[in-house]
C-alpha atoms as a PDB file:
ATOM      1  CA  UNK A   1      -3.385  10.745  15.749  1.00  0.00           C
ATOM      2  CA  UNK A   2      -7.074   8.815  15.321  1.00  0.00           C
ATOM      3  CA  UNK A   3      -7.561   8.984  11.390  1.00  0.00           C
ATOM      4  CA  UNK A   4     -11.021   8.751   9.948  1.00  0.00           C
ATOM      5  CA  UNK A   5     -11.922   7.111   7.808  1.00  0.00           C
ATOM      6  CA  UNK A   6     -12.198   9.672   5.059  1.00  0.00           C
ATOM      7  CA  UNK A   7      -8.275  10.429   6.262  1.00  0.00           C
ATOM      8  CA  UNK A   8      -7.278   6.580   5.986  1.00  0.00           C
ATOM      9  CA  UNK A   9      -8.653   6.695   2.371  1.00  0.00           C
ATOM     10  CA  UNK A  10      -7.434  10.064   1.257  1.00  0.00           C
ATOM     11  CA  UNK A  11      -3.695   9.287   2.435  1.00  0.00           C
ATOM     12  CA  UNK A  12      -3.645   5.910   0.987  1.00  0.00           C
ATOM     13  CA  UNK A  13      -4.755   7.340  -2.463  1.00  0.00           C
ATOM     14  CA  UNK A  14      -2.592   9.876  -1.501  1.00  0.00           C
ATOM     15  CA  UNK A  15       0.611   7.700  -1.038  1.00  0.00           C
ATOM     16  CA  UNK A  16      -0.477   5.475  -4.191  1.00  0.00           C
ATOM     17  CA  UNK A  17      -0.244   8.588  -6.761  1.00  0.00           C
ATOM     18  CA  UNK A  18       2.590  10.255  -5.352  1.00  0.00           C
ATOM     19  CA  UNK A  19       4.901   6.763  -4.456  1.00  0.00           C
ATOM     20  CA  UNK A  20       3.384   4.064  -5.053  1.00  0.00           C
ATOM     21  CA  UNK A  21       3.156   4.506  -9.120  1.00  0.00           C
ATOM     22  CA  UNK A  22       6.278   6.160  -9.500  1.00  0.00           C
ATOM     23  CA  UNK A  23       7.870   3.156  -7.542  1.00  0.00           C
ATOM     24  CA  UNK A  24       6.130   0.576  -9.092  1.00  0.00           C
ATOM     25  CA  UNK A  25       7.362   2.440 -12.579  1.00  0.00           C
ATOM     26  CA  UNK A  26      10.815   2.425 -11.366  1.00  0.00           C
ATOM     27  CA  UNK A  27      11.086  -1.139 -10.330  1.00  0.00           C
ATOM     28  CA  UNK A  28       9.319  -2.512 -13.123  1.00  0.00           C
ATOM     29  CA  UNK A  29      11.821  -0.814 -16.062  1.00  0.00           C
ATOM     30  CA  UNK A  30      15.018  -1.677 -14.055  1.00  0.00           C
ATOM     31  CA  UNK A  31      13.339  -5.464 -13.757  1.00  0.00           C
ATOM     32  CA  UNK A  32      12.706  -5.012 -17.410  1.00  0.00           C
ATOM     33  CA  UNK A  33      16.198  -3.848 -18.391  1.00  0.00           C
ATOM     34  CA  UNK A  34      15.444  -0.456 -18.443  1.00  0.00           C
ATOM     35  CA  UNK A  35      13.569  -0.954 -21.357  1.00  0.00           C
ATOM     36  CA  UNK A  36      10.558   0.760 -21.271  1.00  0.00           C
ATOM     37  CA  UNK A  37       8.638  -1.392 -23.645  1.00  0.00           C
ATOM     38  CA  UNK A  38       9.264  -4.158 -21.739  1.00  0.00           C
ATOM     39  CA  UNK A  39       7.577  -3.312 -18.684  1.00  0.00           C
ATOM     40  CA  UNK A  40       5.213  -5.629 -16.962  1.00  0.00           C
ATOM     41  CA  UNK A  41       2.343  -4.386 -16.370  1.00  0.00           C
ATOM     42  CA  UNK A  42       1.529  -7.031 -13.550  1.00  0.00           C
ATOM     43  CA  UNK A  43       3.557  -4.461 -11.472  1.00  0.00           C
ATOM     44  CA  UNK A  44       0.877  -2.359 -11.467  1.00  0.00           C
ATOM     45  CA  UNK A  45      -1.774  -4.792 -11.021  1.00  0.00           C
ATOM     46  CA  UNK A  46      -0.108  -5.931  -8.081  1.00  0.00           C
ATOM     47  CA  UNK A  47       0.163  -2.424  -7.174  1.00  0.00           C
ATOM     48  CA  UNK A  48      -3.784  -1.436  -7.759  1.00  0.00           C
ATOM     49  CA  UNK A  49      -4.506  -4.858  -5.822  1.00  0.00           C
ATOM     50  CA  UNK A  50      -3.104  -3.618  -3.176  1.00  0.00           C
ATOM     51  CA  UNK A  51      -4.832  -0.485  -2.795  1.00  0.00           C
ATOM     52  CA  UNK A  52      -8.344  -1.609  -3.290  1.00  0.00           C
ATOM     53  CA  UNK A  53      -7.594  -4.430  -0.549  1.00  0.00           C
ATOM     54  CA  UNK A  54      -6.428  -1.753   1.761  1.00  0.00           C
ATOM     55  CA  UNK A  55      -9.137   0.423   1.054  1.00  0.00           C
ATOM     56  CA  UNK A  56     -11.863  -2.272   1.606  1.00  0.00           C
ATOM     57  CA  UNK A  57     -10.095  -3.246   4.920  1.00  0.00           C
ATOM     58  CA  UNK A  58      -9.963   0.478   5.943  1.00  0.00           C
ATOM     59  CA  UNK A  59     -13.548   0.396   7.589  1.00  0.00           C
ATOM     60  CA  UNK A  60     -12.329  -2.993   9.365  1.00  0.00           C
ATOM     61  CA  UNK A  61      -9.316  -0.663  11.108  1.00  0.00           C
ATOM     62  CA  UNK A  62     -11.656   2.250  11.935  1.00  0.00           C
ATOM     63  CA  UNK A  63     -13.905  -0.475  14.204  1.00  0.00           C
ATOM     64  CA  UNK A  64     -11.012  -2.313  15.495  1.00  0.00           C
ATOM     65  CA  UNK A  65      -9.141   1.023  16.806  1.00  0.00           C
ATOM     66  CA  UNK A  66     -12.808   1.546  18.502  1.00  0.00           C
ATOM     67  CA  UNK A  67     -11.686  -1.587  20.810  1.00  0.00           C
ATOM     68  CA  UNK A  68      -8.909   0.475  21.391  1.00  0.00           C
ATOM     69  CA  UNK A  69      -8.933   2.243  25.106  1.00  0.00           C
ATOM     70  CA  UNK A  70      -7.702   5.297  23.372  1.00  0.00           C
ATOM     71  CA  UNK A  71      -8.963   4.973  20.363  1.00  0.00           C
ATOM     72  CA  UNK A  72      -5.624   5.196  18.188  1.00  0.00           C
ATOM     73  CA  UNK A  73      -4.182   3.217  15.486  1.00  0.00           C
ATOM     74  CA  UNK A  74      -0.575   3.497  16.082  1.00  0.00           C
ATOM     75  CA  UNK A  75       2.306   3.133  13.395  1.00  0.00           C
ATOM     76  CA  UNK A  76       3.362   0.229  14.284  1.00  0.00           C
ATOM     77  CA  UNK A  77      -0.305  -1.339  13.810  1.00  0.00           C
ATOM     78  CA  UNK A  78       0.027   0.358  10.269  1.00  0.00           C
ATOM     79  CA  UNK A  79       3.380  -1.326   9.326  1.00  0.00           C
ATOM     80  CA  UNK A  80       2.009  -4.653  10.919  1.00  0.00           C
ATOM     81  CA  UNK A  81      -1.247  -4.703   8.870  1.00  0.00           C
ATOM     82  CA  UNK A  82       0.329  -3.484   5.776  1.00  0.00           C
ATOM     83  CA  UNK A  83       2.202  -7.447   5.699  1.00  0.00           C
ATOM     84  CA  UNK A  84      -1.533  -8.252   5.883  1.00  0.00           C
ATOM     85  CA  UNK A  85      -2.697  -6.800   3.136  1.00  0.00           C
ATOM     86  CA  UNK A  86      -0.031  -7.903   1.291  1.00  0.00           C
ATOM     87  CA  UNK A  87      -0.573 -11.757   2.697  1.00  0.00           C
ATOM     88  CA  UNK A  88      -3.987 -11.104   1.373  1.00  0.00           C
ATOM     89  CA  UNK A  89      -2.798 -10.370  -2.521  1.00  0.00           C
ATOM     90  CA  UNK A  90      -0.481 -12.917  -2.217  1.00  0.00           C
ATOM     91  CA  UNK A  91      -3.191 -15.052  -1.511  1.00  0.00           C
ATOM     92  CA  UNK A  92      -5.379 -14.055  -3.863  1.00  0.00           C
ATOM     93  CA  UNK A  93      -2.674 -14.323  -6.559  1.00  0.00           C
ATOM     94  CA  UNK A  94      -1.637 -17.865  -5.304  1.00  0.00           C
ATOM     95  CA  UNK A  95      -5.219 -19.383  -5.322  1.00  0.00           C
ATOM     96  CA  UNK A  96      -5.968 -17.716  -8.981  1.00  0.00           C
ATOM     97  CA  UNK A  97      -8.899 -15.769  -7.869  1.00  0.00           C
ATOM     98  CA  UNK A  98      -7.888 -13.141  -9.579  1.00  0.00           C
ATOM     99  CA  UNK A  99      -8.225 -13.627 -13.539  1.00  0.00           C
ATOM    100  CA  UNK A 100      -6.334 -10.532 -14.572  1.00  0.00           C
ATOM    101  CA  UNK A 101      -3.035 -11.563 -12.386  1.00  0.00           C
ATOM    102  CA  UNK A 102      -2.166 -15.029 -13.215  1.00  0.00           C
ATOM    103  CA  UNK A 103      -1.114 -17.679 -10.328  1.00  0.00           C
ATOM    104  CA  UNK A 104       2.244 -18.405 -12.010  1.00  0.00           C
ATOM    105  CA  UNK A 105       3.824 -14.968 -10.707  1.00  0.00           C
ATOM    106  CA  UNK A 106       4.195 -16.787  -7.842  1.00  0.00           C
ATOM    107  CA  UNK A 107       4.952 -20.230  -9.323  1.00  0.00           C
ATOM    108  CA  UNK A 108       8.651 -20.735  -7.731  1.00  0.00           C
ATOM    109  CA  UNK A 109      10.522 -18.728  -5.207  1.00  0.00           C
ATOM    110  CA  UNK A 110      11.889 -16.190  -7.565  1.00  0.00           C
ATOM    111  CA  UNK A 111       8.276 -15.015  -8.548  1.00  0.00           C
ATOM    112  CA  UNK A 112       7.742 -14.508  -4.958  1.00  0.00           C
ATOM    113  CA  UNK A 113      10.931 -12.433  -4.068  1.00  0.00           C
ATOM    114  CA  UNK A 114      10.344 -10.159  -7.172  1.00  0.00           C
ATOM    115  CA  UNK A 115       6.821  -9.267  -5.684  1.00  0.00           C
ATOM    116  CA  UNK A 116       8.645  -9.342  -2.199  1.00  0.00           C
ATOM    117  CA  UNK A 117      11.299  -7.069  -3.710  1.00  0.00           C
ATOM    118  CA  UNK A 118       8.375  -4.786  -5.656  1.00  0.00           C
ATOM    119  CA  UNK A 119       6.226  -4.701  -2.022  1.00  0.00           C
ATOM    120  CA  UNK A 120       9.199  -3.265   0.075  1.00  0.00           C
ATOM    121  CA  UNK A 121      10.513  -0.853  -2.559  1.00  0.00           C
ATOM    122  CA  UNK A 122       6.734   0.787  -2.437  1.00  0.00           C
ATOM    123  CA  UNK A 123       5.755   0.447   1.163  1.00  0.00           C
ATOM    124  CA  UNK A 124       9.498   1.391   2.985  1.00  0.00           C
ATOM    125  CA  UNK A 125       9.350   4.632   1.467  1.00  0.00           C
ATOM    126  CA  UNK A 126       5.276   4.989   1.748  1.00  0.00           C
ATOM    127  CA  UNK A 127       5.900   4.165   5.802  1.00  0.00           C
ATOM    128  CA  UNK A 128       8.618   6.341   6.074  1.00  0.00           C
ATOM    129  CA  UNK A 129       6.392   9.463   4.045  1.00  0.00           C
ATOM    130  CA  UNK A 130       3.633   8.299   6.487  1.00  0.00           C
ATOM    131  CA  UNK A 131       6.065   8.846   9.610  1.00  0.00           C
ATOM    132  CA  UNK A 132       7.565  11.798   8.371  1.00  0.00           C
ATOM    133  CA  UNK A 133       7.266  14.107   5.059  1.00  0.00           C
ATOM    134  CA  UNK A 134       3.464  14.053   5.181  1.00  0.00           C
ATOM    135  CA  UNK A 135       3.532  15.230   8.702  1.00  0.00           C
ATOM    136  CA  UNK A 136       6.397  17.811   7.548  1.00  0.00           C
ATOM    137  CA  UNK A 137       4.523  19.056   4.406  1.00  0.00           C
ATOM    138  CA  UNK A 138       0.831  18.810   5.206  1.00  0.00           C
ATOM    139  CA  UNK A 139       1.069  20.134   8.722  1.00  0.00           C
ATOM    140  CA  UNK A 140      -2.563  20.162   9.085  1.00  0.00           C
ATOM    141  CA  UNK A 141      -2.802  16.714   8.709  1.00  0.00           C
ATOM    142  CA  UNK A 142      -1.850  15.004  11.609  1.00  0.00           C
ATOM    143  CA  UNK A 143      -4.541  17.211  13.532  1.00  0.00           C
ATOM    144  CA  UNK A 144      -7.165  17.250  10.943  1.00  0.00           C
ATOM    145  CA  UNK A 145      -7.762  13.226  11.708  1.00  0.00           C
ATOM    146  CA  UNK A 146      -5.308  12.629   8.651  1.00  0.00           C
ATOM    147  CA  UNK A 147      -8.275  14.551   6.060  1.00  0.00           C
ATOM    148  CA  UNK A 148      -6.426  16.451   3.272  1.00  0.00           C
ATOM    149  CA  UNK A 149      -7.867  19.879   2.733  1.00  0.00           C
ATOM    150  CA  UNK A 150      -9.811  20.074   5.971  1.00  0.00           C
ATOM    151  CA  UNK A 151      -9.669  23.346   7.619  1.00  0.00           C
END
């Protein structure tokens, strides 16, 4: 499947309401001690962080897969470039460009595997939706360049 760039953007957001908040809820309130007044909301910072970085590097993927001789963006470019984007955020958080998510999250090595630990529990169940229960569920969307809603 060739996505467009309208698809790439509309299954992202897709995958972000549907898993990636729910997740990111989850993980945060059993990190908190299932308290749910304890939460931290730098979860979800993290989280949104994420998504805009992947969204501004979608139009980067739509004119690298043009290099491509078949113009695809396989799956296993999507799970490689996902440790990317997350790279990037770490990045960002590390260097402090980022006033609203402060540099000491990743301070020791323990701040780093809870965001490690937060990352996988999102994006192994986001891949695996990508691979399989969007294609299952939204049937048109594989050939519909990966647009929701296009007939």
């Amino acid at each position: 499947m060739t996505p467009t760039l309208l698809g790439r953007w509309q299954t992202r957001l897709l995958l972000f309401l549907v898993l990636g908040l729910p997740l990111t809820f989850l993980y945060a309130w059993i990190y908190a001690g299932f308290d749910v007044f304890d939460i931290d909301t730098n979860f979800f910072l993290v989280l949104v962080v994420l998504f805009v970085v992947g969204f501004i590097l979608d139009p980067v993927y739509i004119w690298l897969q043009g290099f491509r001789w078949d113009h695809d963006w396989p799956f296993a470019f999507q799970f490689f470039f996902s440790f990317i984007e997350f790279g990037i955020v770490l990045a960002l958080i590390y260097f402090d460009v980022l006033w609203f998510l402060p540099s000491f999250l990743l301070s020791d090595f323990d701040g780093f595997l809870v965001i490690l630990g937060h990352f996988l529990t999102v994006f192994i169940p986001s891949f695996l939706a990508l691979l399989g229960f969007i294609q299952i569920f939204l049937v048109r969307w594989r050939f519909k360049a990966a647009e929701l809603g296009r007939l």
